[in-house]
N, C-alpha and C. Protein backbone atom coordinates (compact mmCIF):
# COMPACT_ATOMS: atom_id res chain seq x y z
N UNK A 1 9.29 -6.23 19.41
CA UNK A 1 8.60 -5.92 18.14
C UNK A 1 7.24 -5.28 18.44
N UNK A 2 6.93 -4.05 17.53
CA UNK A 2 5.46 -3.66 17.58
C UNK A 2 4.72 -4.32 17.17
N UNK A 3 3.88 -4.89 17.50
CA UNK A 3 2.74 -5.77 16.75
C UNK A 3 1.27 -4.83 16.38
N UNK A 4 0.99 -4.40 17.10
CA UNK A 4 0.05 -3.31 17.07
C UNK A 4 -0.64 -1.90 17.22
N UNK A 5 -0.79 -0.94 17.09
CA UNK A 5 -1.20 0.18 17.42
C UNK A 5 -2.81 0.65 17.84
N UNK A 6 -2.96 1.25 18.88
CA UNK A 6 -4.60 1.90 18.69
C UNK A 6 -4.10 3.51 18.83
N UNK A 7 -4.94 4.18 18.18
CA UNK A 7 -4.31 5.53 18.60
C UNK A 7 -5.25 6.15 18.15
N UNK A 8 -5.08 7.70 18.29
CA UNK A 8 -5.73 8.60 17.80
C UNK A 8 -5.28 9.21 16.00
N UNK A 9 -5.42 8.76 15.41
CA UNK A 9 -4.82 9.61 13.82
C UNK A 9 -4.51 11.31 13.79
N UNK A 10 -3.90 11.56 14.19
CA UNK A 10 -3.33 12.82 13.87
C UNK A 10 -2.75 13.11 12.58
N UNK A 11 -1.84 12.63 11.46
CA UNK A 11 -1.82 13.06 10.40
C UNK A 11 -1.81 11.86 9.22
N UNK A 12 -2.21 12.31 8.13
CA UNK A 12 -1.95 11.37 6.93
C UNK A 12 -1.84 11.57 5.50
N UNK A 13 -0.44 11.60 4.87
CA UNK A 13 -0.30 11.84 3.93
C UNK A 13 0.63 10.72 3.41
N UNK A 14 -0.19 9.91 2.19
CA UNK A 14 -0.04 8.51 1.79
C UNK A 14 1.92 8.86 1.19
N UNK A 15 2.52 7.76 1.32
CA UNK A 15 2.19 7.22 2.14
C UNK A 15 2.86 6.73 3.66
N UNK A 16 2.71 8.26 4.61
CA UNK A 16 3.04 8.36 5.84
C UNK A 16 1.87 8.39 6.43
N UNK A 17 2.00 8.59 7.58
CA UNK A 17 0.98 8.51 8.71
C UNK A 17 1.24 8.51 10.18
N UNK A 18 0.69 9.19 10.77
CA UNK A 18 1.09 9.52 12.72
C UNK A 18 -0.19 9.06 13.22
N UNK A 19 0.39 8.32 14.56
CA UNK A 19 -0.58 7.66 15.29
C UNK A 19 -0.31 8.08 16.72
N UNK A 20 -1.03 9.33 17.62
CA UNK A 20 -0.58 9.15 18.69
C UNK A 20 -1.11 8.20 19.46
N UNK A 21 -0.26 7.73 20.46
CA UNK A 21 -0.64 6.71 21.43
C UNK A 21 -0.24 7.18 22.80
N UNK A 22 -1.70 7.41 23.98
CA UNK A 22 -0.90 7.94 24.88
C UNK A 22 0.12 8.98 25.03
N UNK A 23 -0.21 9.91 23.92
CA UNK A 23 1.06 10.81 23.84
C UNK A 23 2.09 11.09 22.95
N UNK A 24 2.18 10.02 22.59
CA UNK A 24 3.25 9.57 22.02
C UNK A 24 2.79 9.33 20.33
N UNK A 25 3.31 10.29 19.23
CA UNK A 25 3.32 10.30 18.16
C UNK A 25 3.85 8.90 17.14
N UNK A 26 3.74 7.88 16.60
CA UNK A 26 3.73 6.99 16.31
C UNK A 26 4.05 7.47 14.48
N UNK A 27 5.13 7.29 13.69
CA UNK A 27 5.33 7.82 12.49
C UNK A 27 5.85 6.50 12.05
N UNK A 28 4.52 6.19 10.78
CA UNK A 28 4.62 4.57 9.96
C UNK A 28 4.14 5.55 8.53
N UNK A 29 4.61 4.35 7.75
CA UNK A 29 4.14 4.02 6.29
C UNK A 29 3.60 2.66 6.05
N UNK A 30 2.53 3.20 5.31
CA UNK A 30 1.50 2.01 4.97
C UNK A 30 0.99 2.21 3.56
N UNK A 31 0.74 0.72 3.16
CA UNK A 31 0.37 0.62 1.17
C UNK A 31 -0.92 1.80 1.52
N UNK A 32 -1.54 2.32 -0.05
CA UNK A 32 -2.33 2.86 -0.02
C UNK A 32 -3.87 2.21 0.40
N UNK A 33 -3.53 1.25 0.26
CA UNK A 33 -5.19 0.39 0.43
C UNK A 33 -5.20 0.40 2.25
N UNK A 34 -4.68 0.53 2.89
CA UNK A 34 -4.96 1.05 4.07
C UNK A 34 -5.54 2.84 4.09
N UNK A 35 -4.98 3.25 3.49
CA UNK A 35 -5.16 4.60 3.90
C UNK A 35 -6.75 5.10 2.97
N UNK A 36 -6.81 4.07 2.45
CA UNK A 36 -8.50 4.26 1.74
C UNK A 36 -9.39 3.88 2.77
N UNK A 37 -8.86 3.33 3.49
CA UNK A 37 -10.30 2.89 4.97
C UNK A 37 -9.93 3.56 5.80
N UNK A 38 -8.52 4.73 5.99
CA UNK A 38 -8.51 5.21 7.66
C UNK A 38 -9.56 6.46 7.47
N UNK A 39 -10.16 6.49 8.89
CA UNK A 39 -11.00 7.10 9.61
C UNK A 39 -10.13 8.43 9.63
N UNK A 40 -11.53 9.41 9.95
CA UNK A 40 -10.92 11.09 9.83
C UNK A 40 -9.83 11.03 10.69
N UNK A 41 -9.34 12.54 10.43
CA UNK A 41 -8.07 12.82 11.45
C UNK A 41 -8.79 12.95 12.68
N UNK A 42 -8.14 12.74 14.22
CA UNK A 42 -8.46 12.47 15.44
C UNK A 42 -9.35 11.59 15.76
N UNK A 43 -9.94 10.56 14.92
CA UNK A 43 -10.76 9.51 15.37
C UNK A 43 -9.67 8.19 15.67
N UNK A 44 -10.16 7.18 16.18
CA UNK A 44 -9.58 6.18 16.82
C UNK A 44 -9.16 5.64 15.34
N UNK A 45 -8.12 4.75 15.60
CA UNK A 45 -7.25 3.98 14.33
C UNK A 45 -6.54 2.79 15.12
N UNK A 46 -6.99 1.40 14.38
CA UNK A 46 -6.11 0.06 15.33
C UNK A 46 -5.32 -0.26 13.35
N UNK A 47 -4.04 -0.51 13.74
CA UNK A 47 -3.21 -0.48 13.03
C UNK A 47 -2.50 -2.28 13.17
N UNK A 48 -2.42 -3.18 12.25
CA UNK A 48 -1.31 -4.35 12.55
C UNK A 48 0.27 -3.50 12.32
N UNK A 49 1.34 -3.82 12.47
CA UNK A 49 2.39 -2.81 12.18
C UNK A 49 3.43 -3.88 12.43
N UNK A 50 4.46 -3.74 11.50
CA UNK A 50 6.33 -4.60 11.38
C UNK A 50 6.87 -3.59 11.40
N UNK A 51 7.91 -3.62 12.61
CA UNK A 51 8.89 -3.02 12.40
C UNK A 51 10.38 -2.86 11.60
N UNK A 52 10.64 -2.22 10.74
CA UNK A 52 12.09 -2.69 10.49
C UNK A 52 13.18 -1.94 10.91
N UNK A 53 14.24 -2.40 11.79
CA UNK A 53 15.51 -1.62 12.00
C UNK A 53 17.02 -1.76 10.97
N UNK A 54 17.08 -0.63 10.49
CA UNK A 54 18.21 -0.09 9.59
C UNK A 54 19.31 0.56 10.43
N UNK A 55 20.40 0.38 9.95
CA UNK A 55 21.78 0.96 11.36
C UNK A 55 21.06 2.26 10.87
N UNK A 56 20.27 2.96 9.51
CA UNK A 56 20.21 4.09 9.79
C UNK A 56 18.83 4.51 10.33
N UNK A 57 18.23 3.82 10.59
CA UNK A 57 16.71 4.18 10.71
C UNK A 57 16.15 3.08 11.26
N UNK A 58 14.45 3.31 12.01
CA UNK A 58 14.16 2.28 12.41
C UNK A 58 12.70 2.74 12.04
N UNK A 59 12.21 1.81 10.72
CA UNK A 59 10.85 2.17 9.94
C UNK A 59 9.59 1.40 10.67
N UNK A 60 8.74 1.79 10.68
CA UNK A 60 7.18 1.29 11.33
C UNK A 60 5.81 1.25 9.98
N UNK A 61 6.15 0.09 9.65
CA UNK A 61 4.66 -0.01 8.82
C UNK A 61 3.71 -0.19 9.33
N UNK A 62 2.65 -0.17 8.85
CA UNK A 62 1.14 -0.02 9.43
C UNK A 62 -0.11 -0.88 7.85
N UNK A 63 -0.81 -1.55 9.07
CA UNK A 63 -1.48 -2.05 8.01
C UNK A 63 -2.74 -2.68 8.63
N UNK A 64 -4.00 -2.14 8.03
CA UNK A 64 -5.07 -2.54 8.32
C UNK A 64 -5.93 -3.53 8.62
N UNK A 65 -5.10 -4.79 7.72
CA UNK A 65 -5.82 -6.26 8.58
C UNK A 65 -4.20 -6.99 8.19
N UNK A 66 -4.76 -8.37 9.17
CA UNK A 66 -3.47 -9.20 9.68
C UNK A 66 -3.34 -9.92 7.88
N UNK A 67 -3.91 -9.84 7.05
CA UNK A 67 -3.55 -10.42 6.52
C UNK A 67 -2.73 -9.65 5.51
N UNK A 68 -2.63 -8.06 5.18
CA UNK A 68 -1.83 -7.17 4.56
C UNK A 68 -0.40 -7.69 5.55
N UNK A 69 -0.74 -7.69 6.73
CA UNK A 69 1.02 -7.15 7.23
C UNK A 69 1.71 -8.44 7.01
N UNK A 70 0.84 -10.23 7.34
CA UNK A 70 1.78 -11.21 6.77
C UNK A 70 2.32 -10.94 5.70
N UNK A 71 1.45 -10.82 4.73
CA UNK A 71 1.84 -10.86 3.51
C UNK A 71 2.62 -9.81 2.81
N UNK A 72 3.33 -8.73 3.51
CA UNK A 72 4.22 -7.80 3.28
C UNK A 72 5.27 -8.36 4.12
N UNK A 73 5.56 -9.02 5.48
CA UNK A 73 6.34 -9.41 6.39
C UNK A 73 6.84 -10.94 5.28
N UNK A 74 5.97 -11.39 4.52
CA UNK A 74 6.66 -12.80 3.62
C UNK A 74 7.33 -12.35 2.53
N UNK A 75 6.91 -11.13 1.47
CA UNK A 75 6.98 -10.67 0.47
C UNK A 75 8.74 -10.05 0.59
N UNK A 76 8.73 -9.01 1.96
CA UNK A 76 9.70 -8.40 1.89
C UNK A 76 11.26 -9.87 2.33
N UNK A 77 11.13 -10.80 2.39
CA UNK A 77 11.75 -11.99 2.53
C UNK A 77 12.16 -12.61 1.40
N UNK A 78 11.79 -11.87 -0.16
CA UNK A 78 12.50 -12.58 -1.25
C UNK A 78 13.61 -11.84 -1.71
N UNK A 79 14.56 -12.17 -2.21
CA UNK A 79 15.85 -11.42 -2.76
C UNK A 79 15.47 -10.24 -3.40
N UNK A 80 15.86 -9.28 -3.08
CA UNK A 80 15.85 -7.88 -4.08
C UNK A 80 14.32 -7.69 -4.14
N UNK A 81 13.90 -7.64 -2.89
CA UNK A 81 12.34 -7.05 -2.54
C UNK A 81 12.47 -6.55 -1.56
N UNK A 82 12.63 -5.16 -1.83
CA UNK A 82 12.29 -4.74 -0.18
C UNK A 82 11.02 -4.21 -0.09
N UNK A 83 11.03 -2.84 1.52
CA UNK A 83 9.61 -2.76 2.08
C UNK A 83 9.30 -1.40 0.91
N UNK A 84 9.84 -0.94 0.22
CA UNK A 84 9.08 -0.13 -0.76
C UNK A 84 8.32 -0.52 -1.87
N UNK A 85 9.12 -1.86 -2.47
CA UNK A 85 8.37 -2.81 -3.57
C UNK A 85 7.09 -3.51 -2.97
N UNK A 86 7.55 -4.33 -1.46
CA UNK A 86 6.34 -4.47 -0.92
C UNK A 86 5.19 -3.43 -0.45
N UNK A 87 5.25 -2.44 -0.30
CA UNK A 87 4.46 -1.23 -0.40
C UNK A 87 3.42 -1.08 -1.52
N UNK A 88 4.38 -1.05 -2.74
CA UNK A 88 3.96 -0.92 -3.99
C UNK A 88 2.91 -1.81 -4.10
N UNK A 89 3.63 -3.03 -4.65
CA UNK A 89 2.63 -4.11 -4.25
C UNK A 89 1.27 -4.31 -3.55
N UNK A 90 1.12 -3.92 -2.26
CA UNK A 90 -0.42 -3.77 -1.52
C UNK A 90 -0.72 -2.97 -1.75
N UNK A 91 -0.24 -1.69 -2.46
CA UNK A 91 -0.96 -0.58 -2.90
C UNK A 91 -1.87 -1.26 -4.51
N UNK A 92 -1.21 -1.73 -5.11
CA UNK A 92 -1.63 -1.94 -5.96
C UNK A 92 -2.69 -3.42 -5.98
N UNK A 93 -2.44 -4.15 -5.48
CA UNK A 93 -3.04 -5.68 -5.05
C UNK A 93 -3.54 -5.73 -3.85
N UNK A 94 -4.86 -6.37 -4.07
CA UNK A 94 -5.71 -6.40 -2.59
C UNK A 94 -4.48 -8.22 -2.20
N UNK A 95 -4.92 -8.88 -1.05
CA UNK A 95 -4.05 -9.99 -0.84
C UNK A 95 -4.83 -11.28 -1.80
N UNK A 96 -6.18 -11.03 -2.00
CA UNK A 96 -6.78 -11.92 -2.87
C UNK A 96 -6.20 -11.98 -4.21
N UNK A 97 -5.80 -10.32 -4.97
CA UNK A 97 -6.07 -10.26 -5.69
C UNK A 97 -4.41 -10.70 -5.81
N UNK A 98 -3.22 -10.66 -5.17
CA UNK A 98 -1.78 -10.22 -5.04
C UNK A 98 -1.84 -12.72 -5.16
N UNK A 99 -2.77 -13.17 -4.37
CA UNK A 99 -3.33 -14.63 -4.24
C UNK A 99 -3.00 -15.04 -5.95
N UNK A 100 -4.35 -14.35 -6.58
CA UNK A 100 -4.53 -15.05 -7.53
C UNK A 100 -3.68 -14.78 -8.73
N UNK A 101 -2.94 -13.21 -8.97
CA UNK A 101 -1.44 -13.19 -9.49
C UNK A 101 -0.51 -14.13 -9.64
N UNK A 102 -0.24 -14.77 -8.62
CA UNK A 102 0.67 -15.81 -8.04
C UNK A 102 0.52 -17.50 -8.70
N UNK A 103 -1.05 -17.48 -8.33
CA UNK A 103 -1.53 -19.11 -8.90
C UNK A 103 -1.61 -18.77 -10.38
N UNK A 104 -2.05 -18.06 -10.73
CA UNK A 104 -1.99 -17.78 -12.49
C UNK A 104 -1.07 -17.46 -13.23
N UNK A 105 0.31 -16.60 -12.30
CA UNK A 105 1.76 -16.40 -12.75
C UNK A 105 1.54 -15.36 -13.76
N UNK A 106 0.40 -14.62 -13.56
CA UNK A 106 0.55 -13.26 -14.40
C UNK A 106 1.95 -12.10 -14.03
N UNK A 107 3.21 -12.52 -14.90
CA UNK A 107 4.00 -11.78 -14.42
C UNK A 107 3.67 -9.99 -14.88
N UNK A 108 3.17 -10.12 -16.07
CA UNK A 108 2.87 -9.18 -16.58
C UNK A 108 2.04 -7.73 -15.80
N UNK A 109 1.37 -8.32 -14.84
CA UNK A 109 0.61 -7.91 -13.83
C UNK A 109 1.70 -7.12 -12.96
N UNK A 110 2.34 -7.85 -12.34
CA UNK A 110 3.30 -7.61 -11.72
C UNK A 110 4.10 -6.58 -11.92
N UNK A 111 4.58 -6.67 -13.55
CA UNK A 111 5.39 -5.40 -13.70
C UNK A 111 4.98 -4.03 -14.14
N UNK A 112 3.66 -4.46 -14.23
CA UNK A 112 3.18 -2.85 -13.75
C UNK A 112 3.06 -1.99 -12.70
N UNK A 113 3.71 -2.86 -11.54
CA UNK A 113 4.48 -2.10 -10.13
C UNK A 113 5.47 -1.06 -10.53
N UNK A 114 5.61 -0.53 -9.79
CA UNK A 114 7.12 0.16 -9.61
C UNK A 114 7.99 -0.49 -9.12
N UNK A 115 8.91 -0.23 -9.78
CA UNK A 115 10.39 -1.25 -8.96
C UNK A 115 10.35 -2.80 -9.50
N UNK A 116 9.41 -3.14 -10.38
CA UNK A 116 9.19 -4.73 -10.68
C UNK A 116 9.22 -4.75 -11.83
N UNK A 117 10.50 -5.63 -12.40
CA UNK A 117 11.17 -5.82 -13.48
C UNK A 117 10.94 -7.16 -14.10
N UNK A 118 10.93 -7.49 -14.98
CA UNK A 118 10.19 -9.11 -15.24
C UNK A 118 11.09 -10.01 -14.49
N UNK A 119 12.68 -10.34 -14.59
CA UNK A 119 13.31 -11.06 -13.09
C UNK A 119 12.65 -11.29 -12.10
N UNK A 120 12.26 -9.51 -11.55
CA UNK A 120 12.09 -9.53 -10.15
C UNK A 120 10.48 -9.97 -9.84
N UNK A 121 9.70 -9.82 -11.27
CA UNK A 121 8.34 -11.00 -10.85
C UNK A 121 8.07 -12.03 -11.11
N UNK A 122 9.29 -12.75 -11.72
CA UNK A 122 9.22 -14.40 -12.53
C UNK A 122 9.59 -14.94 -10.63
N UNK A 123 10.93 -13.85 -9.92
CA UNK A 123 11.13 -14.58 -8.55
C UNK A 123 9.96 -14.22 -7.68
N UNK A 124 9.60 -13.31 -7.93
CA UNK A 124 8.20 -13.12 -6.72
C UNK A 124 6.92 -14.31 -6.45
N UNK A 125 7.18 -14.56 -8.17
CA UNK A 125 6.03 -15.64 -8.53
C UNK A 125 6.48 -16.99 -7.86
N UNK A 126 7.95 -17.52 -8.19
CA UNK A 126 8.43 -18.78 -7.89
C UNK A 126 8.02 -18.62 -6.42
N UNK A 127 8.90 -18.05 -5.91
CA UNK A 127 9.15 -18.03 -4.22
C UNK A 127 7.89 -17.73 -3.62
N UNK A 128 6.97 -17.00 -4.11
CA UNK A 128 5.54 -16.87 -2.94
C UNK A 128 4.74 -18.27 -3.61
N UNK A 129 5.09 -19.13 -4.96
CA UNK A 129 3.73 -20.35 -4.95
C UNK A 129 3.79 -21.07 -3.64
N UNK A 130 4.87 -21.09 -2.76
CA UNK A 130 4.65 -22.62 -2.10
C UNK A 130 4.43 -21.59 -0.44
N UNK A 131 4.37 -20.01 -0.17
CA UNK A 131 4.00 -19.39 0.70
C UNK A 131 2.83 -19.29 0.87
N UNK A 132 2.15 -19.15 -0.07
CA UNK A 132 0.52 -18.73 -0.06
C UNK A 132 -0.30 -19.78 0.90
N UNK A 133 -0.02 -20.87 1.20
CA UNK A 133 -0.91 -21.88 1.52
C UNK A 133 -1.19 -21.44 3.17
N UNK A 134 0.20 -21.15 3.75
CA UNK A 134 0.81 -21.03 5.12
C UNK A 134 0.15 -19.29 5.40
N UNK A 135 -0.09 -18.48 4.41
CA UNK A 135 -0.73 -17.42 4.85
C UNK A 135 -2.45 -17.43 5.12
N UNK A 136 -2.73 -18.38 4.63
CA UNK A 136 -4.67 -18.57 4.74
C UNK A 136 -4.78 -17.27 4.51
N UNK A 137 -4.84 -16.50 3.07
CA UNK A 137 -5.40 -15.35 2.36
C UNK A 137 -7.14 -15.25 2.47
N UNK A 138 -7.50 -14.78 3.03
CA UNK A 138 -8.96 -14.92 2.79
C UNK A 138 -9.77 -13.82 2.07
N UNK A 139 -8.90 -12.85 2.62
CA UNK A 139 -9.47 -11.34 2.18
C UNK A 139 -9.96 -11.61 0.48
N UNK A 140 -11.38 -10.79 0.18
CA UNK A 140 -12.04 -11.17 -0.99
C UNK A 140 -11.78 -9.56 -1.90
N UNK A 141 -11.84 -8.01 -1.06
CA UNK A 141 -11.91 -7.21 -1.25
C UNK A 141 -11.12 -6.88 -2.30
N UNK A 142 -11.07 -5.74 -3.46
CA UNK A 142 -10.84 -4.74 -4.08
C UNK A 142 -10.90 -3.17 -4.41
N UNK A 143 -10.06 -2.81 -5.08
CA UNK A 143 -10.01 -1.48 -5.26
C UNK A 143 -11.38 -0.90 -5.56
N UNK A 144 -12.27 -1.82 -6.20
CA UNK A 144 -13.06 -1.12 -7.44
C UNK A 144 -14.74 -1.85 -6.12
N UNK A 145 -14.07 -2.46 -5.20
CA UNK A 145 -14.96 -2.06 -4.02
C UNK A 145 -15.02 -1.70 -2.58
N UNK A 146 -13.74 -1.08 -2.67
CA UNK A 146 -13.70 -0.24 -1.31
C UNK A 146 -14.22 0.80 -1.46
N UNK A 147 -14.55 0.92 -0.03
CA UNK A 147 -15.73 2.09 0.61
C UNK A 147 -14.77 3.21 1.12
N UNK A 148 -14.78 4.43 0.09
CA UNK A 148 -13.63 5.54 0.98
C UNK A 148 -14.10 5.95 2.15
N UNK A 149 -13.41 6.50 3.05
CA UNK A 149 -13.91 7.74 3.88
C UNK A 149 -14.29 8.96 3.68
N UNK A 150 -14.13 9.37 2.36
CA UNK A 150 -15.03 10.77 1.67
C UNK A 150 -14.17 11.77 2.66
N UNK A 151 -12.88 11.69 2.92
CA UNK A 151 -12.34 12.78 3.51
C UNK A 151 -11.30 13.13 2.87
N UNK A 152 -11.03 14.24 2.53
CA UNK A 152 -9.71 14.41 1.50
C UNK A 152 -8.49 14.53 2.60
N UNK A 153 -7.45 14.01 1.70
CA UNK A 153 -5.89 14.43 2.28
C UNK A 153 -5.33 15.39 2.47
N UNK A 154 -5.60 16.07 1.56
CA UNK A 154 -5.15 17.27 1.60
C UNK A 154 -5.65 18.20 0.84
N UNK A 155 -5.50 19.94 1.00
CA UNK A 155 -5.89 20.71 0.70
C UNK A 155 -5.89 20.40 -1.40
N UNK A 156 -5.20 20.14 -1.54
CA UNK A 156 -5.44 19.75 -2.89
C UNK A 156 -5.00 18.44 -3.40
N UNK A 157 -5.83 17.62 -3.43
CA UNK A 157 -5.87 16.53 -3.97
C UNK A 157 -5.10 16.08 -5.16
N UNK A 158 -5.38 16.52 -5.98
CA UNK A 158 -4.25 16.33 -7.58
C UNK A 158 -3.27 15.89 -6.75
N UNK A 159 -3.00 17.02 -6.37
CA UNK A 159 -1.04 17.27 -5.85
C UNK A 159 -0.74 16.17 -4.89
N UNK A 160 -1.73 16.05 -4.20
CA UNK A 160 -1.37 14.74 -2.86
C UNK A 160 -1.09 13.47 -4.07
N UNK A 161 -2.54 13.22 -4.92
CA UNK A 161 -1.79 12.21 -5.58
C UNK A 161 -1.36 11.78 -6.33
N UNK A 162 -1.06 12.70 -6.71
CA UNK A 162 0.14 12.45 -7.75
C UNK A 162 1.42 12.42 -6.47
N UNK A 163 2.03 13.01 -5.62
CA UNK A 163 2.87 12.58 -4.71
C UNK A 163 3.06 11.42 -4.11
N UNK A 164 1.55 10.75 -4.06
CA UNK A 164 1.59 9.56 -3.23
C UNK A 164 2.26 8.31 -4.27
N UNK A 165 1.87 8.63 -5.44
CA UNK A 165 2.06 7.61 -6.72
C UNK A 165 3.66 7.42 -6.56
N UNK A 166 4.17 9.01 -6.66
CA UNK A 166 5.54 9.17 -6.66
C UNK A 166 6.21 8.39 -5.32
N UNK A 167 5.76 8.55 -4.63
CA UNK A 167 6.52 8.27 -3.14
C UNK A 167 6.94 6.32 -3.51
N UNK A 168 5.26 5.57 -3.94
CA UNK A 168 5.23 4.43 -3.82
C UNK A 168 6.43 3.90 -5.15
N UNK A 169 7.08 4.39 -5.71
CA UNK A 169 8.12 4.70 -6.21
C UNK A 169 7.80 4.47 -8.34
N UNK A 170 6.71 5.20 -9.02
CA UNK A 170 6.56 6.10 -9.96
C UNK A 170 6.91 6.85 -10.39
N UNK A 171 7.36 6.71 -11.52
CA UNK A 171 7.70 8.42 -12.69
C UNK A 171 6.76 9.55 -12.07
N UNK A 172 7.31 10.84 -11.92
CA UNK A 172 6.73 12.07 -11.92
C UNK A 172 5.77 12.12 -13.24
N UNK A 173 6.34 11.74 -14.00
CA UNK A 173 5.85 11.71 -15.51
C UNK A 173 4.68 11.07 -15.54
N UNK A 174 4.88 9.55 -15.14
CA UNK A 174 3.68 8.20 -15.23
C UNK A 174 2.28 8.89 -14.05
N UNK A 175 2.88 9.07 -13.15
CA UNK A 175 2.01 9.34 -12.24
C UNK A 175 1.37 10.93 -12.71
N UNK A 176 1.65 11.99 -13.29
CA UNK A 176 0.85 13.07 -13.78
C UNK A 176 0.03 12.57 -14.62
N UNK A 177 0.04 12.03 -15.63
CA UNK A 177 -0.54 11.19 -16.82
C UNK A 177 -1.67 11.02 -16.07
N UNK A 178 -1.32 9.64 -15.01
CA UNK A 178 -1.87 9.03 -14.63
C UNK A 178 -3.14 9.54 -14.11
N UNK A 179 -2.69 10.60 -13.61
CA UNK A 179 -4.03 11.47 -11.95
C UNK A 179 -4.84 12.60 -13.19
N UNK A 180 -3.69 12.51 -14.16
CA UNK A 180 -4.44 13.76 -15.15
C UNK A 180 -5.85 13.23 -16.01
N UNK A 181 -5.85 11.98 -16.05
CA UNK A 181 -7.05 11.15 -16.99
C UNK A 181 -8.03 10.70 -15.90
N UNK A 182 -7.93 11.24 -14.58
CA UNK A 182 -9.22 10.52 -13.68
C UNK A 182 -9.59 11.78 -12.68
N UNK A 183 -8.69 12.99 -12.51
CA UNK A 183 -8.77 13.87 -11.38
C UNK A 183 -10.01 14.45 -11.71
N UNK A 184 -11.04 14.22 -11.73
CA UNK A 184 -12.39 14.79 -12.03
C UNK A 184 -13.08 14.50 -10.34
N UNK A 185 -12.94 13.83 -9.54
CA UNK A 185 -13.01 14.06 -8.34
C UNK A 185 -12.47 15.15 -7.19
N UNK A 186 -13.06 15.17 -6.50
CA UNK A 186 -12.33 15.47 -5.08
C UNK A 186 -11.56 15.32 -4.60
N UNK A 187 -11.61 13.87 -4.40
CA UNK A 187 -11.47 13.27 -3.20
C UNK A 187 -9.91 12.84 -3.79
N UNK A 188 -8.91 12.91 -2.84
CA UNK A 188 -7.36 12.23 -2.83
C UNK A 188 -7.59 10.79 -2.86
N UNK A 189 -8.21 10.36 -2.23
CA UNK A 189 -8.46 8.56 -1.92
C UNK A 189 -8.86 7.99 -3.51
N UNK A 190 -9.86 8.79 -4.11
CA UNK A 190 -11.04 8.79 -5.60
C UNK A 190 -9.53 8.78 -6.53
N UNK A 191 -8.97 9.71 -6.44
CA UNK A 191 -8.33 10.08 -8.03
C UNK A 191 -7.10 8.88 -7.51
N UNK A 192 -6.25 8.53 -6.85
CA UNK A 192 -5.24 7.59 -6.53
C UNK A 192 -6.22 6.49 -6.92
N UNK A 193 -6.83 6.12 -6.45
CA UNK A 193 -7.56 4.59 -6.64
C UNK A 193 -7.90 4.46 -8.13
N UNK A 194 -8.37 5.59 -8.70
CA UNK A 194 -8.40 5.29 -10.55
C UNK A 194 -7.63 5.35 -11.10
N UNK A 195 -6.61 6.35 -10.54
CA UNK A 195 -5.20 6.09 -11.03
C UNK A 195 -4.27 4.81 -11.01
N UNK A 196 -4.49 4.25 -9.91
CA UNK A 196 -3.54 3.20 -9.81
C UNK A 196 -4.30 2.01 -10.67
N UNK A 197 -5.55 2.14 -11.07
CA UNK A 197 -6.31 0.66 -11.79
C UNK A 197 -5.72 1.66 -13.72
N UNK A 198 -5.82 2.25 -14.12
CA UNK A 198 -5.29 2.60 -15.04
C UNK A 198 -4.10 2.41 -15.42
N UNK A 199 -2.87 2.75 -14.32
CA UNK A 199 -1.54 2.21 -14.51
C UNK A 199 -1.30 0.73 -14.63
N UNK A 200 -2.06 -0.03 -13.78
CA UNK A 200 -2.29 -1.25 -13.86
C UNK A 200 -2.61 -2.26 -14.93
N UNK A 201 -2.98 -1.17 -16.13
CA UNK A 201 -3.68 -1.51 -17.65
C UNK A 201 -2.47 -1.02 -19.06
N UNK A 202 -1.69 -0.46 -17.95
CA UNK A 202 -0.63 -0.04 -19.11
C UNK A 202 -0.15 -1.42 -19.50
């Protein structure tokens, strides 16, 4: 199993990402709340990372502190959750905030994910109350106080995110809306991050 990465960042478009190591190109997906703290392209990047092997594929997530990747490595362990819902999920929920969801049983919260249907967060809720204890969540952070890197994704921003929305699995529709009521920025990291606290309010 990979447990970790250091590498150089060579590319990033949420939500993919290449890490060479030694040479060697390293191709993961990671929630967006990682990719709001990675460092420019070619600067150093330490990554936590789960691997998953599919007879058709063999996927590499990536995730910025140990306590994102438990808590995607527990998450993707409930029935009819996989690693795209869990994606969704840390994109949308810091682990504090994904914490206090859970003890309060805001399902409602929940199904403003993609892919999360009231079922699939009445079980998210049951099955993670008696996990949380065994993860020691400490992380305090949020969307509405992370520090970007002020580096854009890509040559045009809109378009990156509104793609990235889409990828984490969003309406073309929800996600234009979405980037269309905040894209008054620059920055790809800026308009996704207001976007996703807006969808969050639907």
């Amino acid at each position: 199993m990979i447990g970790q990465l250091r590498g150089r960042l060579i590319e990033k478009h949420p939500p993919h990402l290449m890490i060479e190591v030694n040479g060697v190109g390293y191709c993961l997906q990671a929630p967006l709340s990682t990719f709001f703290i990675l460092p420019g392209l070619n600067e150093e990047v330490v990554l936590r990372t789960h691997l998953i092997v599919r007879e058709d594929a063999h996927i590499l997530y990536g995730f910025n502190s140990k306590e994102e990747c438990r808590l995607f490595q527990e998450i993707i362990k409930i029935n009819g959750v996989g690693p795209k819902v869990a994606l969704a999920i840390l994109s949308g929920l810091s682990p504090q905030e994904f914490a206090d969801v859970i003890i309060t049983q805001e399902v409602s919260r929940l199904q403003c994910l993609p892919g999360i249907g009231a079922k699939t967060a009445q079980r998210i809720i049951v099955e993670m109350q008696d996990r949380l204890s065994k993860l020691n969540i400490t992380a305090s952070s949020n969307f509405s106080s992370t520090i970007l890197s002020g580096a854009t994704l890509a040559n045009d921003p809109v378009q990156e995110a509104i793609a990235a929305l889409v990828s984490l699995g969003y309406k073309q529709s929800e996600a234009v809306k979405a980037v269309s009521k905040v894209h008054h920025s620059a920055h790809c990291e800026q308009i996704i991050k207001d976007a996703l606290q807006g969808l969050a309010k639907v």
